[in-house]
PDB file of N, CA and C in Angstrom:
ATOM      1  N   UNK A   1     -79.874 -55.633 -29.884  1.00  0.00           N
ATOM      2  CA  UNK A   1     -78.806 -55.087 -30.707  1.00  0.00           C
ATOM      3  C   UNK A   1     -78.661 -53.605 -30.402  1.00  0.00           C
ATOM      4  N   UNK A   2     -77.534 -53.416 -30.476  1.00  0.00           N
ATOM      5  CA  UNK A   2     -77.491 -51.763 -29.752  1.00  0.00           C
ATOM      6  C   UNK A   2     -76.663 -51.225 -31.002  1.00  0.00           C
ATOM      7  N   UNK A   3     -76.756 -50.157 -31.435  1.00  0.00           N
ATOM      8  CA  UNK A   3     -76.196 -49.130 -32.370  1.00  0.00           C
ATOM      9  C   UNK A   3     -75.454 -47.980 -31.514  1.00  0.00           C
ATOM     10  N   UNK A   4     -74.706 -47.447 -32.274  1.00  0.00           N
ATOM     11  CA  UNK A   4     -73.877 -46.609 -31.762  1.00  0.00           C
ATOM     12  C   UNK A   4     -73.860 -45.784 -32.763  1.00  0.00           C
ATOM     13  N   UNK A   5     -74.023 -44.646 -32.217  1.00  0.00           N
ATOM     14  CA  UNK A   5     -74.219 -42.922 -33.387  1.00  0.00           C
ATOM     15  C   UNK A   5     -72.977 -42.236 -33.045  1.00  0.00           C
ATOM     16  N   UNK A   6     -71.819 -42.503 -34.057  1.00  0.00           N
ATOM     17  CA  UNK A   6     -70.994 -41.155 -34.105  1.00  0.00           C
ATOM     18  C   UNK A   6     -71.348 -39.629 -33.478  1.00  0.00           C
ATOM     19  N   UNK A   7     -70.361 -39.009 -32.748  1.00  0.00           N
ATOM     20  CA  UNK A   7     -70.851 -37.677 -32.779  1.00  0.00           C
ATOM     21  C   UNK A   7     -70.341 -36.882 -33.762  1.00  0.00           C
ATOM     22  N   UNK A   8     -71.282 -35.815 -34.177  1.00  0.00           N
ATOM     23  CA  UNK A   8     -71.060 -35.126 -35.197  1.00  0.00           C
ATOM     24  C   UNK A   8     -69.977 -34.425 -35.531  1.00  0.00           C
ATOM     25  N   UNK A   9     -68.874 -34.457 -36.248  1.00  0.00           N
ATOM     26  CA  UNK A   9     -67.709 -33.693 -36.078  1.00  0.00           C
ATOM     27  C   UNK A   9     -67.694 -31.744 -35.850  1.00  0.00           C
ATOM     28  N   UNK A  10     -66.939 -31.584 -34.594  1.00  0.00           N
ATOM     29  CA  UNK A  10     -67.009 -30.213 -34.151  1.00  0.00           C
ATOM     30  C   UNK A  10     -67.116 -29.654 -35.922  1.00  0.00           C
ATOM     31  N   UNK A  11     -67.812 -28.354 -35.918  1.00  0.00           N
ATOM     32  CA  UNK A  11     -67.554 -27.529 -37.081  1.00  0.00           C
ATOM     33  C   UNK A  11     -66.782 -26.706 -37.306  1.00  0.00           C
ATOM     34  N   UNK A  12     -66.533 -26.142 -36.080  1.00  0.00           N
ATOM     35  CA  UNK A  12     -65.281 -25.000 -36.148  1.00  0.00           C
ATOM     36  C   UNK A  12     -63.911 -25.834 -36.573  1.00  0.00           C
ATOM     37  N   UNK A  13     -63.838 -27.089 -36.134  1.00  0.00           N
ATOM     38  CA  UNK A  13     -62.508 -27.894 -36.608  1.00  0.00           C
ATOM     39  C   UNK A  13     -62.828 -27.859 -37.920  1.00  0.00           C
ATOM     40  N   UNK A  14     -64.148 -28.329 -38.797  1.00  0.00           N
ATOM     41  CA  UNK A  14     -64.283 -28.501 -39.979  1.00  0.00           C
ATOM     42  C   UNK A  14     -63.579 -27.278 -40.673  1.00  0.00           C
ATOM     43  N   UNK A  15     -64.183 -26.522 -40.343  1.00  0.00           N
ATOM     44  CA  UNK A  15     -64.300 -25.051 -41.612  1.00  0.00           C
ATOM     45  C   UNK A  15     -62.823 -24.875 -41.254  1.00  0.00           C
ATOM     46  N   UNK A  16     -61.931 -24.965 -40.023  1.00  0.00           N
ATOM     47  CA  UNK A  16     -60.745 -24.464 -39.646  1.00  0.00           C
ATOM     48  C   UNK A  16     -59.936 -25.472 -40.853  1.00  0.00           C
ATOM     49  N   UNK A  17     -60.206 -26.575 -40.758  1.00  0.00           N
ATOM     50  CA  UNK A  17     -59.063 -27.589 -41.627  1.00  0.00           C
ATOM     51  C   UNK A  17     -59.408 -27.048 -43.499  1.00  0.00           C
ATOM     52  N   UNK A  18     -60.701 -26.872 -43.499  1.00  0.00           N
ATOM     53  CA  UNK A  18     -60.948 -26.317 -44.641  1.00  0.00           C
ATOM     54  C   UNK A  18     -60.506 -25.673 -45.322  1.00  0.00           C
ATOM     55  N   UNK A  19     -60.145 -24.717 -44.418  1.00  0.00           N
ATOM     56  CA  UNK A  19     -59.411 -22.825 -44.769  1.00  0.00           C
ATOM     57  C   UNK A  19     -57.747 -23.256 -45.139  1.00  0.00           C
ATOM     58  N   UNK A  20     -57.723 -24.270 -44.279  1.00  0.00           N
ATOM     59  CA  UNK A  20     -55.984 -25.126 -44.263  1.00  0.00           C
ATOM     60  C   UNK A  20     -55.579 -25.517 -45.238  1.00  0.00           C
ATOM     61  N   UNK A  21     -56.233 -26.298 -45.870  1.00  0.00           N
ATOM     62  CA  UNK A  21     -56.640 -26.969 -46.740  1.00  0.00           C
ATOM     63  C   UNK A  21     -56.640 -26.289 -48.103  1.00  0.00           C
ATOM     64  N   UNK A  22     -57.631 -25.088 -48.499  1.00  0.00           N
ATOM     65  CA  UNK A  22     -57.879 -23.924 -49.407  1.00  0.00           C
ATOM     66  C   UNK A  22     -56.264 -22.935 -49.618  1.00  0.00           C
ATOM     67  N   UNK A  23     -55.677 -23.048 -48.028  1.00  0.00           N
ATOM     68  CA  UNK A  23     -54.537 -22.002 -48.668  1.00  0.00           C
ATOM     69  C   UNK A  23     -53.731 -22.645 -48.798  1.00  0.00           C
ATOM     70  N   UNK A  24     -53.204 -23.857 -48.449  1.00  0.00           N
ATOM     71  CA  UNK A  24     -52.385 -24.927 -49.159  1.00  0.00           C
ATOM     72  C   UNK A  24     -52.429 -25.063 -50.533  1.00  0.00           C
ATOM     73  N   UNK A  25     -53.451 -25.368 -50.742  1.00  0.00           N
ATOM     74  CA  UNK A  25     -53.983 -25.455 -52.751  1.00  0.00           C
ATOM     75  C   UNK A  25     -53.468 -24.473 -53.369  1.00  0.00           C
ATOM     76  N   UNK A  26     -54.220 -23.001 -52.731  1.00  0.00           N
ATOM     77  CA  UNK A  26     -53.755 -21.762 -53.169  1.00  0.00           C
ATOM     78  C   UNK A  26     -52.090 -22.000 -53.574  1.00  0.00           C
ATOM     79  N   UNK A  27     -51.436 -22.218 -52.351  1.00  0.00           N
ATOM     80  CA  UNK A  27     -50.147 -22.296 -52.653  1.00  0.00           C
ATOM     81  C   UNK A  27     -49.196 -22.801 -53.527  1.00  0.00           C
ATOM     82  N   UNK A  28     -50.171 -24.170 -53.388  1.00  0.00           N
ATOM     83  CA  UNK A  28     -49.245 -24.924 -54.556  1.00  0.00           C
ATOM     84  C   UNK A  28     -49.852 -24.247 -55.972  1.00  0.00           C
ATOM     85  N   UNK A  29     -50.996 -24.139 -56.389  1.00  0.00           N
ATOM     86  CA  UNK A  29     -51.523 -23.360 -57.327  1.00  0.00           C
ATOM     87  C   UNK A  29     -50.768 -22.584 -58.027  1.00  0.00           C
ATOM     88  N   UNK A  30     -50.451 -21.417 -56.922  1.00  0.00           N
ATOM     89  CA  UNK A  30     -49.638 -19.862 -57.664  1.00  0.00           C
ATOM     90  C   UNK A  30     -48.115 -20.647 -57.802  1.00  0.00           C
ATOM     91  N   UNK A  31     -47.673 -22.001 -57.152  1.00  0.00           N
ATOM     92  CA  UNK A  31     -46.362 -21.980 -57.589  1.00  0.00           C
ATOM     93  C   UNK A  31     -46.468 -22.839 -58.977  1.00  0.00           C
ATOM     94  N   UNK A  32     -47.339 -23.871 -59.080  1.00  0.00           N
ATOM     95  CA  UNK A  32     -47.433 -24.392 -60.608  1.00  0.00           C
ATOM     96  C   UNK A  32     -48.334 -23.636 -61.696  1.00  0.00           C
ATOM     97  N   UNK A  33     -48.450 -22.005 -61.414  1.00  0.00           N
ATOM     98  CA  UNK A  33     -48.876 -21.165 -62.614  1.00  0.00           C
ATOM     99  C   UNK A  33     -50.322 -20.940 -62.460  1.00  0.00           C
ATOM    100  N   UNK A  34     -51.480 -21.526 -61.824  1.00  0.00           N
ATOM    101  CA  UNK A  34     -52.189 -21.639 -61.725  1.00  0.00           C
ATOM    102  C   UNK A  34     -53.442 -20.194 -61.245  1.00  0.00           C
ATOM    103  N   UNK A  35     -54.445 -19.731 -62.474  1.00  0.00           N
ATOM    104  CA  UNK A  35     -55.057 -18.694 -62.150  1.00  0.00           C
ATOM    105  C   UNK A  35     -55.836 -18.763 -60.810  1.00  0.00           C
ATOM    106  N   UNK A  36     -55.926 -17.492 -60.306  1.00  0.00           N
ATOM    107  CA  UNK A  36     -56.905 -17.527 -59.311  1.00  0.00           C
ATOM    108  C   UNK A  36     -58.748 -17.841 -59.669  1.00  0.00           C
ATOM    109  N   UNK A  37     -58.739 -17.344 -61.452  1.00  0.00           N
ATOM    110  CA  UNK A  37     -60.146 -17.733 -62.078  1.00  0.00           C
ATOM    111  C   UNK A  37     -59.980 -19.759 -61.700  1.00  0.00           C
ATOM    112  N   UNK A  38     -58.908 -19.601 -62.301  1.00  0.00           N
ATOM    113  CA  UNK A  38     -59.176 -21.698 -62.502  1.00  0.00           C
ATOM    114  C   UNK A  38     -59.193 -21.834 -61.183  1.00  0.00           C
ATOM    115  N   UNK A  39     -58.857 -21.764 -59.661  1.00  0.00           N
ATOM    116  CA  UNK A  39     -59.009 -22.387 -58.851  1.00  0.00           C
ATOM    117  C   UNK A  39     -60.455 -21.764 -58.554  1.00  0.00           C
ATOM    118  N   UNK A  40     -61.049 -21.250 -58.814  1.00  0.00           N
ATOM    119  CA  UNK A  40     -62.304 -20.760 -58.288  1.00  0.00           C
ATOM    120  C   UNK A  40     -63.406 -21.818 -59.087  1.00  0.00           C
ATOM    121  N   UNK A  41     -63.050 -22.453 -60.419  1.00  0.00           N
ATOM    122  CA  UNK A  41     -63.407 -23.129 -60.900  1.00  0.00           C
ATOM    123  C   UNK A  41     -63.362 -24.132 -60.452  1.00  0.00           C
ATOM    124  N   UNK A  42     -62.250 -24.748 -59.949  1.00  0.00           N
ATOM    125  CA  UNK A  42     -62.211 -25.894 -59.151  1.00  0.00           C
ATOM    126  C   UNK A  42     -62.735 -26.175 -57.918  1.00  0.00           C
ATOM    127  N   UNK A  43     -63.317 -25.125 -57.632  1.00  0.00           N
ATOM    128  CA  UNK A  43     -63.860 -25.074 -55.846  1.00  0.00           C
ATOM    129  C   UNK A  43     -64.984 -24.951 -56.256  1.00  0.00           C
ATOM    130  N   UNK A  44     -65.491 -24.390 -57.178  1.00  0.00           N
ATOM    131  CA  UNK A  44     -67.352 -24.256 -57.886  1.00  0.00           C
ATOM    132  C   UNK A  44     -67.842 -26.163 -58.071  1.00  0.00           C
ATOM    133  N   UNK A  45     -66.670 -26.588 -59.145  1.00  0.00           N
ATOM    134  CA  UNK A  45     -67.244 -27.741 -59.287  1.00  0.00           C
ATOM    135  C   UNK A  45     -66.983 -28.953 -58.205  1.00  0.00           C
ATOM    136  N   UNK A  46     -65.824 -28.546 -56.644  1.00  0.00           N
ATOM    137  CA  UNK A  46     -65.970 -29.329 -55.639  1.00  0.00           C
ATOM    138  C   UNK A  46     -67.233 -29.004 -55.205  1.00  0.00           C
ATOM    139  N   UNK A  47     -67.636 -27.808 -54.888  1.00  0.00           N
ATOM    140  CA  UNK A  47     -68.982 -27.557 -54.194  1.00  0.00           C
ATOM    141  C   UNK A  47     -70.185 -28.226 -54.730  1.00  0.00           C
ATOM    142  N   UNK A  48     -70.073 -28.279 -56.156  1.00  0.00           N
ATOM    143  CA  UNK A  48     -71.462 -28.649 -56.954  1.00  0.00           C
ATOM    144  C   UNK A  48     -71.595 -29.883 -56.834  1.00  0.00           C
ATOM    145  N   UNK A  49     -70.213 -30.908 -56.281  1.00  0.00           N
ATOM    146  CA  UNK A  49     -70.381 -32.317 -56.226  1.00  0.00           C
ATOM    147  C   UNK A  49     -70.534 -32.609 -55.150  1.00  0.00           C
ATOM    148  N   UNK A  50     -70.122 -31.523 -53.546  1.00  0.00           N
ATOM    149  CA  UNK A  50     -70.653 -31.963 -52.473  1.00  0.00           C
ATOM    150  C   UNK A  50     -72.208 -31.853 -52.035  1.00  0.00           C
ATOM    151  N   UNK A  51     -72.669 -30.386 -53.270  1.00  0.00           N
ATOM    152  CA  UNK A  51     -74.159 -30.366 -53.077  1.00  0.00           C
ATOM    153  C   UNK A  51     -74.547 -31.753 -53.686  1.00  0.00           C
ATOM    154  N   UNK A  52     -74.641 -32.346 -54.298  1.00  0.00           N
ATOM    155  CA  UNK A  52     -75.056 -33.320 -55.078  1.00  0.00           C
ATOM    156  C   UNK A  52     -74.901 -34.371 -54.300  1.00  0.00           C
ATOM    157  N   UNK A  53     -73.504 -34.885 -53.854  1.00  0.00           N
ATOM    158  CA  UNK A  53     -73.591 -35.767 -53.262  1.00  0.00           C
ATOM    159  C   UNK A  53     -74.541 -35.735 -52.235  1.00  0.00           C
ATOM    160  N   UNK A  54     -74.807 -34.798 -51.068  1.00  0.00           N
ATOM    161  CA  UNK A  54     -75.509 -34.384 -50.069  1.00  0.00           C
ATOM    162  C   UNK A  54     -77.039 -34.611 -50.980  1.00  0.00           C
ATOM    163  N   UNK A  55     -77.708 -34.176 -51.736  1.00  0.00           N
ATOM    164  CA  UNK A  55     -78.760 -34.713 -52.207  1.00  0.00           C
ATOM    165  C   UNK A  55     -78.946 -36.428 -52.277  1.00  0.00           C
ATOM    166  N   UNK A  56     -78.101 -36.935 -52.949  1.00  0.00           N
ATOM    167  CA  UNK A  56     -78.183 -38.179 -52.844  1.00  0.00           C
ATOM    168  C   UNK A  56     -78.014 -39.181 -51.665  1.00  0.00           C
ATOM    169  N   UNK A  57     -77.694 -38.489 -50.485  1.00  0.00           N
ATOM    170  CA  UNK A  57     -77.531 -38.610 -49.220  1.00  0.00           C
ATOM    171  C   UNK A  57     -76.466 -39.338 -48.898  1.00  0.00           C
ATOM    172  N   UNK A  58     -75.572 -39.092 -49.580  1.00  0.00           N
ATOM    173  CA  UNK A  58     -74.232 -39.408 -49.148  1.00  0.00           C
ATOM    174  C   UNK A  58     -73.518 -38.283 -48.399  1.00  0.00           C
ATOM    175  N   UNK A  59     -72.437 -38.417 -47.588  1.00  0.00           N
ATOM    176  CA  UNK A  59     -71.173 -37.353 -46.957  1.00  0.00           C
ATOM    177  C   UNK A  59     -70.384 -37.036 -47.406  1.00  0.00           C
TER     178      UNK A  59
END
């Protein structure tokens, strides 16, 4: 039986789509009223669920 290992996705693509991603939000954010405190809130508690998930050894 043979397995096959994904390669790891480039990182610079990661963090690049990330940033894409972050000022998109931003955008729509400041146009539906949205503080720069509350989105910082919202990115605290994405982070706290990707740390977590990553503990539990999920991706």
């Amino acid at each position: 039986m043979r397995v096959t290992v994904a390669p790891e996705p480039d990182r610079q693509a990661q963090v690049a789509a990330f940033m894409e991603a972050c000022d998109r939000l931003s955008d729509e954010a400041q146009r539906n009223g949205l503080t720069e405190e509350i989105l910082q809130e919202i990115l605290d508690e994405a982070k706290a669920e990707r740390i977590a998930a990553r503990a539990r050894g999920e991706r």
